[in-house]
PDB file of N, CA and C in Angstrom:
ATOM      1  N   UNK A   1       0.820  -1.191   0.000  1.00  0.00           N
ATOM      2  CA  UNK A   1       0.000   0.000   0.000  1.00  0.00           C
ATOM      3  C   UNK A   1       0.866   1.257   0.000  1.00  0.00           C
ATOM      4  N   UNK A   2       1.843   1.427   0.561  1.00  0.00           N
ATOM      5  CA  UNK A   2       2.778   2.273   0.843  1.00  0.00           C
ATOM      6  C   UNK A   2       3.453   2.804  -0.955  1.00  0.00           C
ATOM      7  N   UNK A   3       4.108   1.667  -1.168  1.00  0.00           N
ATOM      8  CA  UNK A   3       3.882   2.288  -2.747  1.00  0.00           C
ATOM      9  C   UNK A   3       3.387   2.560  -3.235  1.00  0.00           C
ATOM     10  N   UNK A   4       1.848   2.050  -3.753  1.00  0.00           N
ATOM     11  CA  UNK A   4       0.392   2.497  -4.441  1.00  0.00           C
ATOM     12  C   UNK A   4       0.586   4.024  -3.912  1.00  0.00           C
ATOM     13  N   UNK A   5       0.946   4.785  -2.565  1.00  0.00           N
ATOM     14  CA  UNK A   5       0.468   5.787  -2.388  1.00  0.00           C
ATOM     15  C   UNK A   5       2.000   6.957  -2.799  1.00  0.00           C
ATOM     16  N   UNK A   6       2.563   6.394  -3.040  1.00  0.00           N
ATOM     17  CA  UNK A   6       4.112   7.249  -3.460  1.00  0.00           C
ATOM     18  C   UNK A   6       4.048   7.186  -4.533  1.00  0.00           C
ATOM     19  N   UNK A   7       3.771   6.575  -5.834  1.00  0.00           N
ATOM     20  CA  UNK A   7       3.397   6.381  -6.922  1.00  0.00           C
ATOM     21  C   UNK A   7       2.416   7.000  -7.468  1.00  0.00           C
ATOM     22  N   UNK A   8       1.349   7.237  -6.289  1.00  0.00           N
ATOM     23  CA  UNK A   8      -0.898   7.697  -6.752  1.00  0.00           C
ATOM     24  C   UNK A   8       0.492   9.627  -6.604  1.00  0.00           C
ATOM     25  N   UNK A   9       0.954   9.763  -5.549  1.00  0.00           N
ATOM     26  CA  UNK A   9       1.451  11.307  -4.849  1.00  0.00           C
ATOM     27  C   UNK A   9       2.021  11.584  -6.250  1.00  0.00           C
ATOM     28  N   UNK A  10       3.211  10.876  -7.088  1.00  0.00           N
ATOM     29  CA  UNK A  10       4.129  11.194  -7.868  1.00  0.00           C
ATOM     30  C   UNK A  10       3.359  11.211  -9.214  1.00  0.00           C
ATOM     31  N   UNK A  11       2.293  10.479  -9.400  1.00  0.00           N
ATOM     32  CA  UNK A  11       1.595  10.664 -10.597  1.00  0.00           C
ATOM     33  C   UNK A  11       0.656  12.024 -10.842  1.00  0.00           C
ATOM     34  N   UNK A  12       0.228  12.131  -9.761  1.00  0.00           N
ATOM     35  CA  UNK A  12      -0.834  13.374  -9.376  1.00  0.00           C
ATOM     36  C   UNK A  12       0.297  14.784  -9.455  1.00  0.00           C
ATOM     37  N   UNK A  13       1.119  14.805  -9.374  1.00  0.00           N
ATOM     38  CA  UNK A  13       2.006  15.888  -8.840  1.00  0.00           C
ATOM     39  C   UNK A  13       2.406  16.353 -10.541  1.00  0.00           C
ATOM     40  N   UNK A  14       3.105  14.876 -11.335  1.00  0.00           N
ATOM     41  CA  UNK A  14       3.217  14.878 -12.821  1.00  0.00           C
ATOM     42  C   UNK A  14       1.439  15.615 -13.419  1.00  0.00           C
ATOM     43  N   UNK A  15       0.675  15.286 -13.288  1.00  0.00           N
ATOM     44  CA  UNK A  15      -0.592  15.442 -14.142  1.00  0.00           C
ATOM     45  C   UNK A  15      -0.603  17.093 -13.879  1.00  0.00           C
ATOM     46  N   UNK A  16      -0.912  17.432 -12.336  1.00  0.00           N
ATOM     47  CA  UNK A  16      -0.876  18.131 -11.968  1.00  0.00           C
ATOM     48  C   UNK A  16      -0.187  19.860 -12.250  1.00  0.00           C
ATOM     49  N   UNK A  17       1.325  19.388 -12.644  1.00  0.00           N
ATOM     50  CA  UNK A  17       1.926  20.537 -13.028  1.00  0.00           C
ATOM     51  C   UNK A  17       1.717  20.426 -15.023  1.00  0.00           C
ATOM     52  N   UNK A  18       1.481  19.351 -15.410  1.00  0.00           N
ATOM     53  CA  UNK A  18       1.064  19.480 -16.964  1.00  0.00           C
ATOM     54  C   UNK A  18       0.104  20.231 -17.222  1.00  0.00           C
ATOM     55  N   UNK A  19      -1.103  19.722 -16.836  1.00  0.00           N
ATOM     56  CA  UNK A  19      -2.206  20.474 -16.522  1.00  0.00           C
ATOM     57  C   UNK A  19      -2.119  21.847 -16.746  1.00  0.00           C
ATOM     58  N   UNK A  20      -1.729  22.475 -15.357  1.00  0.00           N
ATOM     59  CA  UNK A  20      -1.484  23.939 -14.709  1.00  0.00           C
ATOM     60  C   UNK A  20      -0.579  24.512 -16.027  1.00  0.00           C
ATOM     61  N   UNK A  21       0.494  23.819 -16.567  1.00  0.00           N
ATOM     62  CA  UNK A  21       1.695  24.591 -17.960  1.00  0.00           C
ATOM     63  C   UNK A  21       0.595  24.543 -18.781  1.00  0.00           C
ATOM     64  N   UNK A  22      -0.506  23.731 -19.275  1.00  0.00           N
ATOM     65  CA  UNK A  22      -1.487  24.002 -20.564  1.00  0.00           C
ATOM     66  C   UNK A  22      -2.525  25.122 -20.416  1.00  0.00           C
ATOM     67  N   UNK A  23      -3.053  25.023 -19.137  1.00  0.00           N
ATOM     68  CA  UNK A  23      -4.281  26.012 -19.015  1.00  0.00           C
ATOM     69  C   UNK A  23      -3.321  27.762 -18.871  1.00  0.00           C
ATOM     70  N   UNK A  24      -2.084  27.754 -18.533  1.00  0.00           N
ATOM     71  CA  UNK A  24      -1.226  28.728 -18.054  1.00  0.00           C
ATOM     72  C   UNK A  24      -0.720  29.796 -19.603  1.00  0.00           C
ATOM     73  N   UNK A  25      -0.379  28.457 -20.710  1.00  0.00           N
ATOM     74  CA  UNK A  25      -0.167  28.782 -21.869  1.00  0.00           C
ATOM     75  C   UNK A  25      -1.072  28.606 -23.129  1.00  0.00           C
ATOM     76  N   UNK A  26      -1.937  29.671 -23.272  1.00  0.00           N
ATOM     77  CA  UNK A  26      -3.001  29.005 -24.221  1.00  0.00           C
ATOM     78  C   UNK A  26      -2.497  29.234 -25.524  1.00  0.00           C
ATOM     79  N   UNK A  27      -1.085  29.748 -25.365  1.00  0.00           N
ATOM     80  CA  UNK A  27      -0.378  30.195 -26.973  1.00  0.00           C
ATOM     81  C   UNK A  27      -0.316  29.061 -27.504  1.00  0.00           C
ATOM     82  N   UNK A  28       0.047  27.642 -26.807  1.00  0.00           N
ATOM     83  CA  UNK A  28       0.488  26.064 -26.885  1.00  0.00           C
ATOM     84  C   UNK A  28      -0.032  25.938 -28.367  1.00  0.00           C
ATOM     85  N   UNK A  29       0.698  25.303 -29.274  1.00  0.00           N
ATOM     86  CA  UNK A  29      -0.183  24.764 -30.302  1.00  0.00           C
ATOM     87  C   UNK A  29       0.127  23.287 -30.096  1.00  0.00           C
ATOM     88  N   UNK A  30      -0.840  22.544 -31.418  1.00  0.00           N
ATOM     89  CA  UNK A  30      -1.262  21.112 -30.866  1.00  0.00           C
ATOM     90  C   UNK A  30      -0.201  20.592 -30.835  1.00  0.00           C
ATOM     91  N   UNK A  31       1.093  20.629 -32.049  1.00  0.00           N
ATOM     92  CA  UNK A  31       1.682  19.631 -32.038  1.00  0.00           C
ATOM     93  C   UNK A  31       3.076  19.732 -30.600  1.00  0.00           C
ATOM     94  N   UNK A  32       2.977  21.014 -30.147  1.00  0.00           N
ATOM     95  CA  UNK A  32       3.657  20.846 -28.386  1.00  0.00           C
ATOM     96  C   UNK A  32       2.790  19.626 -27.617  1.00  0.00           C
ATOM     97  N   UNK A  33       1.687  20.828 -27.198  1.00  0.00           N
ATOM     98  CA  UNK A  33       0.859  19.543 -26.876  1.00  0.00           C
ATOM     99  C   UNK A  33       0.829  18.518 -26.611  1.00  0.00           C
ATOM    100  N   UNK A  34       1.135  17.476 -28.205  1.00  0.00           N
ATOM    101  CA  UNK A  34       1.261  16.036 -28.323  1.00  0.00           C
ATOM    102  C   UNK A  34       2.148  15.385 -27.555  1.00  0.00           C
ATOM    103  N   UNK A  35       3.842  16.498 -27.882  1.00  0.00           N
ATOM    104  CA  UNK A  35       5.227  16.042 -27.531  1.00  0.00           C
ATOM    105  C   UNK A  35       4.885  16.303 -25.978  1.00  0.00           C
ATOM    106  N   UNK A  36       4.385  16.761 -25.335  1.00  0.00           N
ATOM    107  CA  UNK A  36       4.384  16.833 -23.764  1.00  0.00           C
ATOM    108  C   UNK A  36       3.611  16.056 -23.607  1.00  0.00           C
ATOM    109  N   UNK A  37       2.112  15.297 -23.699  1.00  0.00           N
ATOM    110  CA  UNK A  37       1.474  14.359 -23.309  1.00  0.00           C
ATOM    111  C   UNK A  37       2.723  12.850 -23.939  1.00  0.00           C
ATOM    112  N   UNK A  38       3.102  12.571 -24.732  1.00  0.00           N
ATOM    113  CA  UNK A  38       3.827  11.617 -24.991  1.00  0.00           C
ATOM    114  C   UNK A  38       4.878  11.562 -24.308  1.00  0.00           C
ATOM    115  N   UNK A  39       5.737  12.536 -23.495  1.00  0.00           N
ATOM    116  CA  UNK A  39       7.091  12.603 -22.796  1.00  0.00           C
ATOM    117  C   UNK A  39       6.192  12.526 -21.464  1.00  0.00           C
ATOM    118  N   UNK A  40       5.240  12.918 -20.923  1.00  0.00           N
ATOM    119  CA  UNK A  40       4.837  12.602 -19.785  1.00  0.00           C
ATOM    120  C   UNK A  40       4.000  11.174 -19.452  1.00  0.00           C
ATOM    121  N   UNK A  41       3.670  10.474 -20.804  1.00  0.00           N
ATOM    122  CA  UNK A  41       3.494   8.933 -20.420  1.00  0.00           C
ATOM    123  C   UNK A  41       4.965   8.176 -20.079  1.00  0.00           C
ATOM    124  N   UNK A  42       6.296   8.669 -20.777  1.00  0.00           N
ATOM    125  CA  UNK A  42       6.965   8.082 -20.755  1.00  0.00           C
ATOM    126  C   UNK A  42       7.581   8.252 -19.162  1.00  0.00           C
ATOM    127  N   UNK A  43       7.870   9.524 -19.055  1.00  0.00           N
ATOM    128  CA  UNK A  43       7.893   9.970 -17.694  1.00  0.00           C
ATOM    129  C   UNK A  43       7.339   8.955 -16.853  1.00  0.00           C
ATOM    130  N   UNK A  44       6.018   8.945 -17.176  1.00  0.00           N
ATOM    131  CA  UNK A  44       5.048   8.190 -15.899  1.00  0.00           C
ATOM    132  C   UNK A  44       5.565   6.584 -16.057  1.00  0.00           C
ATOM    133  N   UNK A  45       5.917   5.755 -17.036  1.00  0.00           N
ATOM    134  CA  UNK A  45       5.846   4.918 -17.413  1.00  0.00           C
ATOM    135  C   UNK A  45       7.356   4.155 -16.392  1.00  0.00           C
ATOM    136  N   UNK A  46       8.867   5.350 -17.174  1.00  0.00           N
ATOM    137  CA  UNK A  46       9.889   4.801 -16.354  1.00  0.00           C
ATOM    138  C   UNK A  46      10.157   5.260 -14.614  1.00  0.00           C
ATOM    139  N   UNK A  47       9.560   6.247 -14.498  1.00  0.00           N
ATOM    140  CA  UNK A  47       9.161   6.533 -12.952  1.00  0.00           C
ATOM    141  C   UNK A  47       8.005   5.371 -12.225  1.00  0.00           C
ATOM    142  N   UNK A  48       7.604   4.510 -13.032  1.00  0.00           N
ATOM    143  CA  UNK A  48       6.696   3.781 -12.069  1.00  0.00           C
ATOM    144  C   UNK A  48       7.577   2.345 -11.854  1.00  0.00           C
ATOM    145  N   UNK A  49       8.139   2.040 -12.744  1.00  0.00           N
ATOM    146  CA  UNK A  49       9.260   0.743 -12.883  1.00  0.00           C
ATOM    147  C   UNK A  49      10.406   1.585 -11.686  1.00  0.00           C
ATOM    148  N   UNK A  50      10.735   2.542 -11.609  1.00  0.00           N
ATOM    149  CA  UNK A  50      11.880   2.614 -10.748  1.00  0.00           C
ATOM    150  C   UNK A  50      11.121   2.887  -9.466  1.00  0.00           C
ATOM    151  N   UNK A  51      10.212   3.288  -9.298  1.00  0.00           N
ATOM    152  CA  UNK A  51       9.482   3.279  -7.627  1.00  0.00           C
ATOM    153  C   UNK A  51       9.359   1.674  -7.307  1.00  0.00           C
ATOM    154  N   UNK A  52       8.700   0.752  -8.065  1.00  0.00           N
ATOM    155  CA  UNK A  52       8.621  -0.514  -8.116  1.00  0.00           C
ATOM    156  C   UNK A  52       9.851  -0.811  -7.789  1.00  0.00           C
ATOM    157  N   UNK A  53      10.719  -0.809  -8.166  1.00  0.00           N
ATOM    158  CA  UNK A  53      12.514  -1.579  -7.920  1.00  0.00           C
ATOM    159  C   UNK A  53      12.735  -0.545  -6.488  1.00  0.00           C
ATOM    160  N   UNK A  54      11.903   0.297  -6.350  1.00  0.00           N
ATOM    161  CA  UNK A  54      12.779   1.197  -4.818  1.00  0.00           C
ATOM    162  C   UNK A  54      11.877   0.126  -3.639  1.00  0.00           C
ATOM    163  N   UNK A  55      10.696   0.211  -4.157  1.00  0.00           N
ATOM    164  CA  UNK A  55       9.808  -0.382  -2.709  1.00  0.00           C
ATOM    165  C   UNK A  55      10.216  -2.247  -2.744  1.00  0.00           C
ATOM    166  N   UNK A  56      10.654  -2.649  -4.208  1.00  0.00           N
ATOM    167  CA  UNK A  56      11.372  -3.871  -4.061  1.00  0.00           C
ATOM    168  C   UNK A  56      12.449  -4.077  -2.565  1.00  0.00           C
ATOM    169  N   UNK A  57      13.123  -3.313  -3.337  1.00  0.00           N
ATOM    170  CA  UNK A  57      14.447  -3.700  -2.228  1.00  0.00           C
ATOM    171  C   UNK A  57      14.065  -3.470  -0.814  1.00  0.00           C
ATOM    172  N   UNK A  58      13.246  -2.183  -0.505  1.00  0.00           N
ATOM    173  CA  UNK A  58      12.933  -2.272   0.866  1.00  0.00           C
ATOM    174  C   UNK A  58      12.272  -3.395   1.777  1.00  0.00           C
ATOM    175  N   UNK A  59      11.909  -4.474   0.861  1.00  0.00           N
ATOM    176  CA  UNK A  59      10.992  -5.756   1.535  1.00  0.00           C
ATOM    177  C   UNK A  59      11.889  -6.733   2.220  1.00  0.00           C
TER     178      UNK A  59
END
């Protein structure tokens, strides 16, 4: 559970400041846009494999 919730904190925090940079910049055109939703799956993707290998070792 302890991970689920360092992971739910670190995902929310990622969405969170994306979010806030789009509504902040409405100059954005689409194809930024795209490249920031695609770098922030990846983001989310290798940040969730390395929280996984952190709460690993702690067991």
């Amino acid at each position: 559970m302890n991970g689920s919730f360092t992971k739910g904190l670190l995902i929310g925090s990622i969405i969170g400041a994306s979010v806030s940079m789009m509504m902040g910049n409405n100059m954005m055109d689409r194809r930024s846009r795209k490249r920031m939703m695609r770098t922030g799956r990846n983001v989310f993707r290798k940040s969730g494999n390395i929280i996984g290998d952190v709460v690993d070792l702690f067991r």
